[in-house]
Protein backbone atom coordinates (compact mmCIF):
# COMPACT_ATOMS: atom_id res chain seq x y z
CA UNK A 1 76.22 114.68 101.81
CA UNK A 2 79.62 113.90 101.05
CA UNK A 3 80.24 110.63 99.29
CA UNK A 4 82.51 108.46 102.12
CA UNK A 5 85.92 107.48 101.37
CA UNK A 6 86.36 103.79 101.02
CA UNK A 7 89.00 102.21 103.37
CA UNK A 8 90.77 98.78 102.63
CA UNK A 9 92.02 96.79 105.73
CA UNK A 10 95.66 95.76 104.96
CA UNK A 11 98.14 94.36 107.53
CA UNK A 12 99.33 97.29 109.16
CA UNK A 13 95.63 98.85 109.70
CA UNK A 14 93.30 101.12 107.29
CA UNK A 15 95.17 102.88 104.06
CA UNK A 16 92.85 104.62 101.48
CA UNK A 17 92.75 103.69 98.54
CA UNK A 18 95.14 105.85 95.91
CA UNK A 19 93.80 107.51 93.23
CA UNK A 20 93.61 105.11 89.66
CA UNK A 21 95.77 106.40 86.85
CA UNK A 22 94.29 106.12 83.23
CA UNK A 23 95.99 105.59 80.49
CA UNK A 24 95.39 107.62 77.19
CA UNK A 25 97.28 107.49 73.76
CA UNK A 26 98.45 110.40 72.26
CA UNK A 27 98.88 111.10 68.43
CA UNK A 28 102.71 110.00 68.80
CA UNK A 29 101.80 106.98 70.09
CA UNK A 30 102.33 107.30 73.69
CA UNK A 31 100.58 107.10 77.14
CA UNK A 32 100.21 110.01 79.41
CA UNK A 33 98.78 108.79 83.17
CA UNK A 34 95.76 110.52 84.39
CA UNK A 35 94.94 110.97 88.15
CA UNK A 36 90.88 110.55 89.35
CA UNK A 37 89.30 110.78 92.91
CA UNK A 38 88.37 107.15 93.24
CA UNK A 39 85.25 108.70 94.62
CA UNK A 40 84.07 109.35 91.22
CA UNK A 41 84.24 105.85 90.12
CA UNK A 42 82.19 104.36 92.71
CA UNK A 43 78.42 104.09 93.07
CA UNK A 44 76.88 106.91 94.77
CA UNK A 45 74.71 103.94 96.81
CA UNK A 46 77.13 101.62 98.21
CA UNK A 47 80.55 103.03 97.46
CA UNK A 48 82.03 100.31 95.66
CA UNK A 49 83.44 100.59 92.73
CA UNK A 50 81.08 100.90 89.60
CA UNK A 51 80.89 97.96 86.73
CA UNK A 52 79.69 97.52 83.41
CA UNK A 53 77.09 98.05 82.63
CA UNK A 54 76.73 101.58 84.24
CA UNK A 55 73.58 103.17 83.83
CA UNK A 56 72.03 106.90 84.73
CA UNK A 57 69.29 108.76 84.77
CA UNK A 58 68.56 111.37 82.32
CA UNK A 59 70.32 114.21 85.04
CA UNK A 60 73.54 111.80 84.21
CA UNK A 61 73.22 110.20 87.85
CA UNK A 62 75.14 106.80 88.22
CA UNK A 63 75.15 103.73 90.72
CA UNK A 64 76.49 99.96 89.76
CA UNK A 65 73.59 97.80 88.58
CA UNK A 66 72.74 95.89 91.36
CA UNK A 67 71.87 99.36 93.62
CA UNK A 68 69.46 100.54 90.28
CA UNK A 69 67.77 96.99 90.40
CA UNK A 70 66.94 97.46 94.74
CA UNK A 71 65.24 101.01 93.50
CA UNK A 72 63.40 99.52 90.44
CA UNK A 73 65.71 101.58 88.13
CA UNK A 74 64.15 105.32 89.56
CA UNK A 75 67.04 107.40 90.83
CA UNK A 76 67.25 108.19 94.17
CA UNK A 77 69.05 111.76 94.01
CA UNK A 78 66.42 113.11 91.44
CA UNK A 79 63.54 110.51 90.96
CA UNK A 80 63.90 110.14 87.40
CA UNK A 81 63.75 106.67 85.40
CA UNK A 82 67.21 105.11 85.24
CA UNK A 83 66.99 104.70 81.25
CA UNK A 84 70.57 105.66 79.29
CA UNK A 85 74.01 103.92 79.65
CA UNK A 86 76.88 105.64 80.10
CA UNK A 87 79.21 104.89 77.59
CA UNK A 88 82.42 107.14 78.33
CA UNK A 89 82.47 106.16 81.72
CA UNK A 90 82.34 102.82 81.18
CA UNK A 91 85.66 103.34 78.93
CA UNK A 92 87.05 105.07 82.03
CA UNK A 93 86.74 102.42 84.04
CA UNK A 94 88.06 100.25 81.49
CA UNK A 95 90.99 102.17 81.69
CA UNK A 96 91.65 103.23 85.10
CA UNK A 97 93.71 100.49 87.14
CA UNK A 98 95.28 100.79 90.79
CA UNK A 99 97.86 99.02 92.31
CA UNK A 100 96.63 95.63 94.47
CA UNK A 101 95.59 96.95 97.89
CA UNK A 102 97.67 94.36 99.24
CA UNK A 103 101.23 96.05 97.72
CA UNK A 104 102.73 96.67 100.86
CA UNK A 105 102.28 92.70 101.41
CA UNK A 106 103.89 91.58 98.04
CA UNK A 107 101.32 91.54 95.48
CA UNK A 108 102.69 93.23 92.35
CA UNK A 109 99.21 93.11 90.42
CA UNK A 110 98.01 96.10 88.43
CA UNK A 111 94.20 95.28 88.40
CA UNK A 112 91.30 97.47 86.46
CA UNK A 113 89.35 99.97 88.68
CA UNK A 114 86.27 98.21 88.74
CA UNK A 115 87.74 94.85 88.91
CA UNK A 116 89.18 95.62 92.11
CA UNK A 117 87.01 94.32 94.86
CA UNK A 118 87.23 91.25 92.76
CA UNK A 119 90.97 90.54 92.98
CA UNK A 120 91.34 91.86 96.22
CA UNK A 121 88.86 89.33 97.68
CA UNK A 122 90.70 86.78 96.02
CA UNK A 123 94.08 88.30 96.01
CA UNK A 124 96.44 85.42 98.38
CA UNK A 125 97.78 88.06 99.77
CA UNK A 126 94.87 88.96 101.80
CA UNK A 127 93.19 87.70 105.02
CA UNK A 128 92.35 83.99 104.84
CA UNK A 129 89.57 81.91 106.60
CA UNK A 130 91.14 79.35 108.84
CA UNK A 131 90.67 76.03 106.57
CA UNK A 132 89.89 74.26 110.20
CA UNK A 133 86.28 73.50 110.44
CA UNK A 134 84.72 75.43 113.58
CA UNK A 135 87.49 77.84 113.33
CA UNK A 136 86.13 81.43 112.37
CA UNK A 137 89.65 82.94 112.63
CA UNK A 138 91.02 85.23 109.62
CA UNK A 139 94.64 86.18 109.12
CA UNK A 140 96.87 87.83 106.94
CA UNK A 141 100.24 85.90 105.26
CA UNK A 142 103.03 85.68 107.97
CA UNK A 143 100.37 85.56 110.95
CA UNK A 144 98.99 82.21 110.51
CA UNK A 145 102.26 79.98 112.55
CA UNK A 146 101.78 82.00 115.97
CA UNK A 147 97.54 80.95 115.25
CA UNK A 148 98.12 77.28 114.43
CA UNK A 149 101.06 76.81 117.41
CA UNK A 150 98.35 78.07 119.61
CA UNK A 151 94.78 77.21 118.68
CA UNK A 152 95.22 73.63 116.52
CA UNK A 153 98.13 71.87 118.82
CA UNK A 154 97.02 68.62 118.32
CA UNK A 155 97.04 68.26 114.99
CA UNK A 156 100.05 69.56 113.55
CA UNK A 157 103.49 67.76 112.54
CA UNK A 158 107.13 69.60 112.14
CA UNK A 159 108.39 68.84 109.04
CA UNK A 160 111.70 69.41 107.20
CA UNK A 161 112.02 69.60 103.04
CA UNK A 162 113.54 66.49 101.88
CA UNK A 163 113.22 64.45 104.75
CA UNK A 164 110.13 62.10 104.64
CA UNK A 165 107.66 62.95 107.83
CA UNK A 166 104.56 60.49 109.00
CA UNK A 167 101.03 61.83 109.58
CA UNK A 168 99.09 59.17 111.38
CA UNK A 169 95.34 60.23 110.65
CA UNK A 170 92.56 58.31 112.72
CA UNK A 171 89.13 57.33 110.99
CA UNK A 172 87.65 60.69 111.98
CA UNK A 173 90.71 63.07 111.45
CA UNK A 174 90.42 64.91 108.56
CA UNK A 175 93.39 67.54 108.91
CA UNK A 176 96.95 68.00 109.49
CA UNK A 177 99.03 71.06 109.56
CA UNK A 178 102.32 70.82 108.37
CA UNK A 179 105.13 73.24 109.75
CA UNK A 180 107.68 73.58 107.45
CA UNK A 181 111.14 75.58 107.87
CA UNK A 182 110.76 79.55 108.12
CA UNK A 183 107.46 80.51 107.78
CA UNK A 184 105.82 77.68 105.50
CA UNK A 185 102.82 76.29 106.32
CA UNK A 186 101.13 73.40 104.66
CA UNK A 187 97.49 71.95 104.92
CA UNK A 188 97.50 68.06 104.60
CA UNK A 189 93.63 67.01 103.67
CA UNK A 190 91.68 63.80 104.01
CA UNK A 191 88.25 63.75 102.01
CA UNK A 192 86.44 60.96 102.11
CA UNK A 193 84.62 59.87 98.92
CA UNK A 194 81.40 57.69 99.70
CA UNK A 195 81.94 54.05 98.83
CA UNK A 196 85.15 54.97 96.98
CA UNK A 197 87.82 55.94 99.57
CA UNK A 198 89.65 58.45 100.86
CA UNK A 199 91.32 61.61 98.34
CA UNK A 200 94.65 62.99 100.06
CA UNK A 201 95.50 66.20 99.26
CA UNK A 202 98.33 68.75 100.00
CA UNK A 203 98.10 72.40 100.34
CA UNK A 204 99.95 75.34 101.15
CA UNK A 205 98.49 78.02 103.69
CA UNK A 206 101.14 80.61 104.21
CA UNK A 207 103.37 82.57 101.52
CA UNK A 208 105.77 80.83 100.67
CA UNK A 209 109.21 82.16 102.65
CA UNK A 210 111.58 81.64 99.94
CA UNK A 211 109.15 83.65 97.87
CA UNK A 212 108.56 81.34 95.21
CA UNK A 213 105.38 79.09 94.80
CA UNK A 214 106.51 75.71 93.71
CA UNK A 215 106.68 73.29 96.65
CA UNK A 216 106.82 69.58 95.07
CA UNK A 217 105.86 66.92 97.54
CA UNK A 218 105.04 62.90 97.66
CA UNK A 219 102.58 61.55 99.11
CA UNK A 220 102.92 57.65 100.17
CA UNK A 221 100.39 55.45 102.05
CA UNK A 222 101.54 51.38 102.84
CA UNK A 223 99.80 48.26 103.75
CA UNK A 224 101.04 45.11 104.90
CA UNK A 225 99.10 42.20 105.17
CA UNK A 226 100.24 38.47 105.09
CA UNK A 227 103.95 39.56 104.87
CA UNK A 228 103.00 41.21 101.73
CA UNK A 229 103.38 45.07 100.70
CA UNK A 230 101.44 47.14 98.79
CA UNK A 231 101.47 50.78 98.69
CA UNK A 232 99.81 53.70 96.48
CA UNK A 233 102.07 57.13 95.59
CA UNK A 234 101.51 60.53 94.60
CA UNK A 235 104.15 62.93 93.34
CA UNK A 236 102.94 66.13 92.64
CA UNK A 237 103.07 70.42 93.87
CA UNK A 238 101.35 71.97 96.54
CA UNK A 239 99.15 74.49 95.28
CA UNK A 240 97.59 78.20 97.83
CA UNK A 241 94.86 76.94 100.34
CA UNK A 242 92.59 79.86 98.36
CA UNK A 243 92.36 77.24 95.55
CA UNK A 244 90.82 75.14 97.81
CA UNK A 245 87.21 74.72 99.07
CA UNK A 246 86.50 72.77 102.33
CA UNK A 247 84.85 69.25 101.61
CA UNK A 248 85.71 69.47 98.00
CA UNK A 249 88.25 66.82 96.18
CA UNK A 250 89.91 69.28 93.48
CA UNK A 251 92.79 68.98 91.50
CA UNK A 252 95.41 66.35 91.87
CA UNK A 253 94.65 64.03 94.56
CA UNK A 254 96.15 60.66 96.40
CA UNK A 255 93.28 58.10 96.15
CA UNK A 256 93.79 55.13 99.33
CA UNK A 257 91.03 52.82 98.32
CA UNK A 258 88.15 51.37 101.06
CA UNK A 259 89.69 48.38 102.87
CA UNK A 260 93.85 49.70 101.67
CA UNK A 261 94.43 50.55 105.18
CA UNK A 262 93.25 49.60 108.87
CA UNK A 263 91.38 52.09 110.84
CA UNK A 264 94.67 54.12 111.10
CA UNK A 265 96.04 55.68 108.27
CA UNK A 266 99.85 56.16 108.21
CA UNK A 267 101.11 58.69 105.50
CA UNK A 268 104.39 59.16 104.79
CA UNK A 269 105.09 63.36 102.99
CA UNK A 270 108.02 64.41 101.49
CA UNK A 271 108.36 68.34 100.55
């Protein structure tokens, strides 16, 4: 039987995946590009693409390691003991690379054939989880506004850069969505730490629509008690909601200490 042709899911439906070019030096110095049926790079078990270390049988059969250790290392075309590694094809693979299946959405990454799978499930251009706990919806850059203005209503704030907005978080909120102009999206996080406090955080969800990936912002939380004022401040830049792991604290964080504020938390952002 025929060995089936992957298919990627992109944002305008299935594409296959083109053929990697390799790159080889010639005596003068130079690189000539190389076309390959992606079919031969990928395991003859579960069609993804083979890695280091790639093994055969003594018939020169191949599969990616993990499919030769669920047969106990016997091939399963000719029966044989799984016992050499291939060397050549390894460099193949080493040198074959394909454009990021998510091109046609922006990424510009030239990744290594069987590095592939592994960028493009952590490419940000792909689909994303929705960081809402309870919410199993995925969505590709550009789709996530229409989901948020629909699904999550009550906890999102409008929010303009250089203008200062306020999130008012109750004890048990822990999110707030942040729509910014165009199609900017931001993730405002509240993680508590036990006996500590609570770590505010700020994250973007959405590609950036200005196509750049800096978004500064400050973070300020205030108390007033006895006609006294006290406040704690954090000026630092979003980073991609892929960086970030729900009911983690990671990276740079606003700390409010137990007791700083009332049961309501007030925080004033500035993008």
């Amino acid at each position: 039987m025929a060995p089936k042709r992957r298919k990627t899911q992109t944002g305008g439906g299935e594409t296959s995946i083109p053929p990697p070019l390799t790159n080889k030096e010639t005596s003068a110095g130079k690189e000539i590009q190389v076309r390959i049926d992606p079919d031969l790079l990928d395991c003859s078990i579960c069609f993804h693409p083979l890695c280091s270390p790639v093994k055969q049988c003594k018939n020169g059969h191949v599969a990616c390691p993990s499919c030769w250790s669920k047969l106990q290392h016997q091939c399963h075309i000719c029966k044989f003991p799984v016992v050499t590694r291939s060397i050549a094809l390894e460099k193949v693979l080493e040198a074959a690379h394909l454009p990021c299946t998510y091109t046609n959405l922006g990424c510009r990454q030239s990744v290594s054939y069987s590095q592939m799978q592994v960028h493009t499930d952590t490419c940000e251009f792909g689909p994303s989880l929705c960081p809402i706990p309870g919410c199993a919806h995925k969505a590709f850059s550009g789709e996530w506004r229409g989901h948020f203005l629909k699904d999550h209503q009550n906890l999102q704030r409008k929010c303009s850069y250089g203008q200062t907005c306020y999130v008012r978080f109750k004890k048990e909120d822990r999110y707030y969505i942040l729509l910014g102009p165009g199609e900017d999206l931001f993730l405002l996080v509240k993680e508590p730490i036990c006996n500590v406090g609570n770590a505010l955080s700020l994250y973007y969800i959405d590609l950036p629509h200005q196509g750049q990936h800096v978004f500064p912002y400050e973070l300020k939380v205030i108390t007033r008690e006895n006609f006294i004022t006290s406040s704690v401040q954090l000026n630092s830049q979003a980073v991609s909601i892929k960086e970030w792991k729900r009911g983690e604290v990671h990276g740079t964080y606003l700390l409010v200490p137990l007791g700083f504020t009332e049961q309501h938390m007030e925080v004033h952002v500035c993008l």
